[in-house]
PDB file of N, CA and C in Angstrom:
ATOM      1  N   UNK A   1     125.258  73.445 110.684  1.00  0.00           N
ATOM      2  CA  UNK A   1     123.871  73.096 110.477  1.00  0.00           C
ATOM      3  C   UNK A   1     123.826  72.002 109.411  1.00  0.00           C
ATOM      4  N   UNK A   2     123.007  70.715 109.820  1.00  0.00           N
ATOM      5  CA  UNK A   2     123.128  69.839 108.475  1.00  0.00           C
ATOM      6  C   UNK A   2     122.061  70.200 107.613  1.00  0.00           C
ATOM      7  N   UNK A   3     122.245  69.451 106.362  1.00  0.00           N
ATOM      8  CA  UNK A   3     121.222  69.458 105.436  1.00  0.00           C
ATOM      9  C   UNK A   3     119.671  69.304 105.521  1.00  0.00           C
ATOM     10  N   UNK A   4     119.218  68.132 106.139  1.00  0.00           N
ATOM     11  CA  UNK A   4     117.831  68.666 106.794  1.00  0.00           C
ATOM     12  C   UNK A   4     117.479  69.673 106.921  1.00  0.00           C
ATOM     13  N   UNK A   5     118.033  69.844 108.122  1.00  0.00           N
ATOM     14  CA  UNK A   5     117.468  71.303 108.938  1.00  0.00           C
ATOM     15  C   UNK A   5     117.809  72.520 107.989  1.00  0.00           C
ATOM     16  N   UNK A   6     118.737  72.919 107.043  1.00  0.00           N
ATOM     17  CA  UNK A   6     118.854  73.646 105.939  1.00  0.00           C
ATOM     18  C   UNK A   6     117.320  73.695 104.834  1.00  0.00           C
ATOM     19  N   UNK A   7     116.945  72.512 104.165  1.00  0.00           N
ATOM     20  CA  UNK A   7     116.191  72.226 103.672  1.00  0.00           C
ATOM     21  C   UNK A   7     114.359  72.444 104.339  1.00  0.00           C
ATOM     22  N   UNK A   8     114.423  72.033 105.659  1.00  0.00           N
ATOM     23  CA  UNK A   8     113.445  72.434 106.145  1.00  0.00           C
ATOM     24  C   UNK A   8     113.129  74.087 106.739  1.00  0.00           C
ATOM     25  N   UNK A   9     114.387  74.877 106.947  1.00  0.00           N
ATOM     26  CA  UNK A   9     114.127  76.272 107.181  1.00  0.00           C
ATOM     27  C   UNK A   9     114.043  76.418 105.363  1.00  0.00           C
ATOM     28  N   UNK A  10     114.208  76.140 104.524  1.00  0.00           N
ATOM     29  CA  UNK A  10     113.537  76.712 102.697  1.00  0.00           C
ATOM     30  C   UNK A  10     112.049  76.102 102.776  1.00  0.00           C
ATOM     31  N   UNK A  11     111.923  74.991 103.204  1.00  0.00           N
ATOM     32  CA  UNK A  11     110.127  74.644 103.013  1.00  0.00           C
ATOM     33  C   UNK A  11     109.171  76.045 104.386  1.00  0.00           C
ATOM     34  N   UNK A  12     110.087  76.472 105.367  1.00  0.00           N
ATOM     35  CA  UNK A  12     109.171  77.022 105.956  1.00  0.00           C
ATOM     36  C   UNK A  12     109.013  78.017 105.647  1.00  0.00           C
ATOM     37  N   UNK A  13     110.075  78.542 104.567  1.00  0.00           N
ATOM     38  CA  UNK A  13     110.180  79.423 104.075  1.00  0.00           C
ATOM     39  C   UNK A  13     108.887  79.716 102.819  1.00  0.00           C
ATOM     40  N   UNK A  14     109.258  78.730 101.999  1.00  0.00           N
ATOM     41  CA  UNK A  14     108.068  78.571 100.941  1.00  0.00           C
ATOM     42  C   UNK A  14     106.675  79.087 101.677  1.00  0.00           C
ATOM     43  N   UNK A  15     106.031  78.926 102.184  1.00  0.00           N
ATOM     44  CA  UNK A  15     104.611  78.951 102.536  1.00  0.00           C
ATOM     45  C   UNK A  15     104.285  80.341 103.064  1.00  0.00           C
ATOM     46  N   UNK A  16     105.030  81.324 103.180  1.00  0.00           N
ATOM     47  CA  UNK A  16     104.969  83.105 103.494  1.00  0.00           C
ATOM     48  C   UNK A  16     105.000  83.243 102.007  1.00  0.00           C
ATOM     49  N   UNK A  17     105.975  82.574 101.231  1.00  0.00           N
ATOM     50  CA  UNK A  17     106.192  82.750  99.637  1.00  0.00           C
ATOM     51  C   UNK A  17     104.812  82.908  99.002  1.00  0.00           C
ATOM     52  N   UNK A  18     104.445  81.881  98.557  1.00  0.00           N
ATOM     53  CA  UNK A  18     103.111  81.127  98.089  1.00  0.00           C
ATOM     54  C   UNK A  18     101.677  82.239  99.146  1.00  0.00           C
ATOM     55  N   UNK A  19     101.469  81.992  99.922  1.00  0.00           N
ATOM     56  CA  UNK A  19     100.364  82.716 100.804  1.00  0.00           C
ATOM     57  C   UNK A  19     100.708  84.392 100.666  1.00  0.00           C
ATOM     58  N   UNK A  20     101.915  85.185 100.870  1.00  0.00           N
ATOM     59  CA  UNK A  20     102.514  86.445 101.462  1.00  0.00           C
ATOM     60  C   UNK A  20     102.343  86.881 100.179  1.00  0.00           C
ATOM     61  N   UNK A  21     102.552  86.254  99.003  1.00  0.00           N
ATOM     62  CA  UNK A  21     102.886  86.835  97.653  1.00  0.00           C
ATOM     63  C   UNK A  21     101.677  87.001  97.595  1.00  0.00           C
ATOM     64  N   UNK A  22     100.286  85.988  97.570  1.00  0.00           N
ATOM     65  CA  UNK A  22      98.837  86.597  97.231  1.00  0.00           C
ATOM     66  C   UNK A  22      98.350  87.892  97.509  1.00  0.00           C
ATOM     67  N   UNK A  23      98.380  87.685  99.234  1.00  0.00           N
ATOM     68  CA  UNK A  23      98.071  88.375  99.668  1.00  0.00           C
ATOM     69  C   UNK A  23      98.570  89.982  99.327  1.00  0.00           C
ATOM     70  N   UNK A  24     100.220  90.344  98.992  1.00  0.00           N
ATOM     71  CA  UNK A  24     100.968  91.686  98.487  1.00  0.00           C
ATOM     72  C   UNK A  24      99.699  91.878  97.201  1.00  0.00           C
ATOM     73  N   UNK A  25      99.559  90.987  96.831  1.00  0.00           N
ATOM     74  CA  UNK A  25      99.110  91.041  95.463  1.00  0.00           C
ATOM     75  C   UNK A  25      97.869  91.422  95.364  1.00  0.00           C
ATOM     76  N   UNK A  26      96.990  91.094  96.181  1.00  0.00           N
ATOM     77  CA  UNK A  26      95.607  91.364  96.086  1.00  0.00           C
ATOM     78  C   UNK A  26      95.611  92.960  97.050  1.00  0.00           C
ATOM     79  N   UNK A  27      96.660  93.068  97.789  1.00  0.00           N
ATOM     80  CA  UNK A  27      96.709  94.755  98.277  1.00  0.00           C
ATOM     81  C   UNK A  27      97.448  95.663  97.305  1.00  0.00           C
ATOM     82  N   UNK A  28      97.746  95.280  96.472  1.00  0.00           N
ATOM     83  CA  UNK A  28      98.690  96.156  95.429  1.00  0.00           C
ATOM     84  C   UNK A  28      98.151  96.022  94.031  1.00  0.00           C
ATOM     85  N   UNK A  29      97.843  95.294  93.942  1.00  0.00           N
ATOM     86  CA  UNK A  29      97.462  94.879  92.480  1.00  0.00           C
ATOM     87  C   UNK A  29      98.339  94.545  91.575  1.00  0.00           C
ATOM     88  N   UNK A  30      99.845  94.478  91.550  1.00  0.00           N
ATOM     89  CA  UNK A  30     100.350  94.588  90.592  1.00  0.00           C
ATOM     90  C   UNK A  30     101.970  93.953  91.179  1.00  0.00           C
ATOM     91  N   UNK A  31     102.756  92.868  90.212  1.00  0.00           N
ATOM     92  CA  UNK A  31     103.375  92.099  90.946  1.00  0.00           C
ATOM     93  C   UNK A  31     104.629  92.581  91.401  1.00  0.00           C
ATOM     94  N   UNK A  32     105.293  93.976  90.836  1.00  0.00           N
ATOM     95  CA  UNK A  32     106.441  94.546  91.197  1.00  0.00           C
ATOM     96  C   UNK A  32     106.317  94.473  92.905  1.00  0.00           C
ATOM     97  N   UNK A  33     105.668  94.749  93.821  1.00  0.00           N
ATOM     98  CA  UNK A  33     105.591  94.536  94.946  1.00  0.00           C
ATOM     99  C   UNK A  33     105.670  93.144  95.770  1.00  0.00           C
ATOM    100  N   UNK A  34     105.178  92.025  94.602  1.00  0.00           N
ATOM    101  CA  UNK A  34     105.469  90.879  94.970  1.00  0.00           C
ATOM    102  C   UNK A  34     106.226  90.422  94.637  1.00  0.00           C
ATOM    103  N   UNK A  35     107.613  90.902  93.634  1.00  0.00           N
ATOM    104  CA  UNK A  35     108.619  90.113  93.492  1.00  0.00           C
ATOM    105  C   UNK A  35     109.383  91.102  94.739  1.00  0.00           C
ATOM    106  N   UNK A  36     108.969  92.288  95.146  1.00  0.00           N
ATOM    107  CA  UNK A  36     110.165  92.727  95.899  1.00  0.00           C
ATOM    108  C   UNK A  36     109.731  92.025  97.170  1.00  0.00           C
ATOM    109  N   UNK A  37     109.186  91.416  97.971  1.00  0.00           N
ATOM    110  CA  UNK A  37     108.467  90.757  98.804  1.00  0.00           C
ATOM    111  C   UNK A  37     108.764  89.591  99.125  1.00  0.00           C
ATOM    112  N   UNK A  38     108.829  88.846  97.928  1.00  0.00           N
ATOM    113  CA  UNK A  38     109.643  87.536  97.700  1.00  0.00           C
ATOM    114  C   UNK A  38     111.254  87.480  97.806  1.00  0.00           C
ATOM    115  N   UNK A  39     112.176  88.616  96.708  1.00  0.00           N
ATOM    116  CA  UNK A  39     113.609  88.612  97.281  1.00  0.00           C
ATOM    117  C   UNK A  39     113.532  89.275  98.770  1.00  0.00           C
ATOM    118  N   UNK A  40     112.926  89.896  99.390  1.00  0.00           N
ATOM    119  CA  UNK A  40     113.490  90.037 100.737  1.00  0.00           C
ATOM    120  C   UNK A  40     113.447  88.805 101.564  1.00  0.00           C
ATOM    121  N   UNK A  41     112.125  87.992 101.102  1.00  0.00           N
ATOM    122  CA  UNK A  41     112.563  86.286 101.957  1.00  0.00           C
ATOM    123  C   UNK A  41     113.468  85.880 101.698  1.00  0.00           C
ATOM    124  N   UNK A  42     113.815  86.007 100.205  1.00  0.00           N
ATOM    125  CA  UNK A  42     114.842  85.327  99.697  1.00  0.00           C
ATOM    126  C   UNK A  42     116.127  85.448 100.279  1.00  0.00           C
ATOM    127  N   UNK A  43     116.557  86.721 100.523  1.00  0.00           N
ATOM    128  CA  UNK A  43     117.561  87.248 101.460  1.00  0.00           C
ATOM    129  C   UNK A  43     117.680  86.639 102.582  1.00  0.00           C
ATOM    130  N   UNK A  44     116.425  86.602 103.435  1.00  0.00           N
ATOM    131  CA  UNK A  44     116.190  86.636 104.913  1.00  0.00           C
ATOM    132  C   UNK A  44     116.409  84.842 104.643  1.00  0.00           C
ATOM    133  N   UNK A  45     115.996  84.300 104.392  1.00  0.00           N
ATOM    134  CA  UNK A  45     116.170  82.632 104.115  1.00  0.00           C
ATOM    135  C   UNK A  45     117.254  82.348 103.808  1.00  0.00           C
ATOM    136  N   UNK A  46     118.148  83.167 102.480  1.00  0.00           N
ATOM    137  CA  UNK A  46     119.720  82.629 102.546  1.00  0.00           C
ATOM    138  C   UNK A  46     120.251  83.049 103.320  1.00  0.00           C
ATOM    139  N   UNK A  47     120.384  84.014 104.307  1.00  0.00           N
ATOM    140  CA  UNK A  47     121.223  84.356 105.191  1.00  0.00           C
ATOM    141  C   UNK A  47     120.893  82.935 106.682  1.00  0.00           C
ATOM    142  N   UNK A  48     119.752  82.819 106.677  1.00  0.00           N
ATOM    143  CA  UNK A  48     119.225  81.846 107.727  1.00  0.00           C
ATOM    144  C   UNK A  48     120.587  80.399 107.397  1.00  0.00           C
ATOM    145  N   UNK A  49     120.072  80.196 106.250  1.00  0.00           N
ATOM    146  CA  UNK A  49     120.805  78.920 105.402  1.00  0.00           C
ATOM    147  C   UNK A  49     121.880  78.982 105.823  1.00  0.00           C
ATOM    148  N   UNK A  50     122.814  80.250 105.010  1.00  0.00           N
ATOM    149  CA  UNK A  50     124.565  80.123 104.959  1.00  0.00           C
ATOM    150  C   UNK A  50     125.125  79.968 106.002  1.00  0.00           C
ATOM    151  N   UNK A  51     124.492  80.258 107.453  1.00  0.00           N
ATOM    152  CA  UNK A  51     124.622  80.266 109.071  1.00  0.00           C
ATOM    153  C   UNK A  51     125.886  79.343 108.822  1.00  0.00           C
TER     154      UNK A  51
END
């Protein structure tokens, strides 16, 4: 996989980040749910990447 396409599966990634994190947040209230929310993209995105 080249670099582009590496770089562009992390930007599509970003925007569940940014939007997904509000949203945990405004159903939970409280951000422990949104950092665990965020490393599971985080996971799910580096594993996409390291392909």
């Amino acid at each position: 996989m080249d670099i582009p396409r590496r770089l562009g599966i992390l930007v599509v990634f970003g925007v569940p980040v940014i939007v997904g994190g509000g949203i945990v947040y405004a159903l939970f209230g409280d951000l422990k749910p949104v950092v665990i929310y965020q490393v599971l993209l985080l996971l799910v995105a580096g594993a996409l990447v390291s392909r």
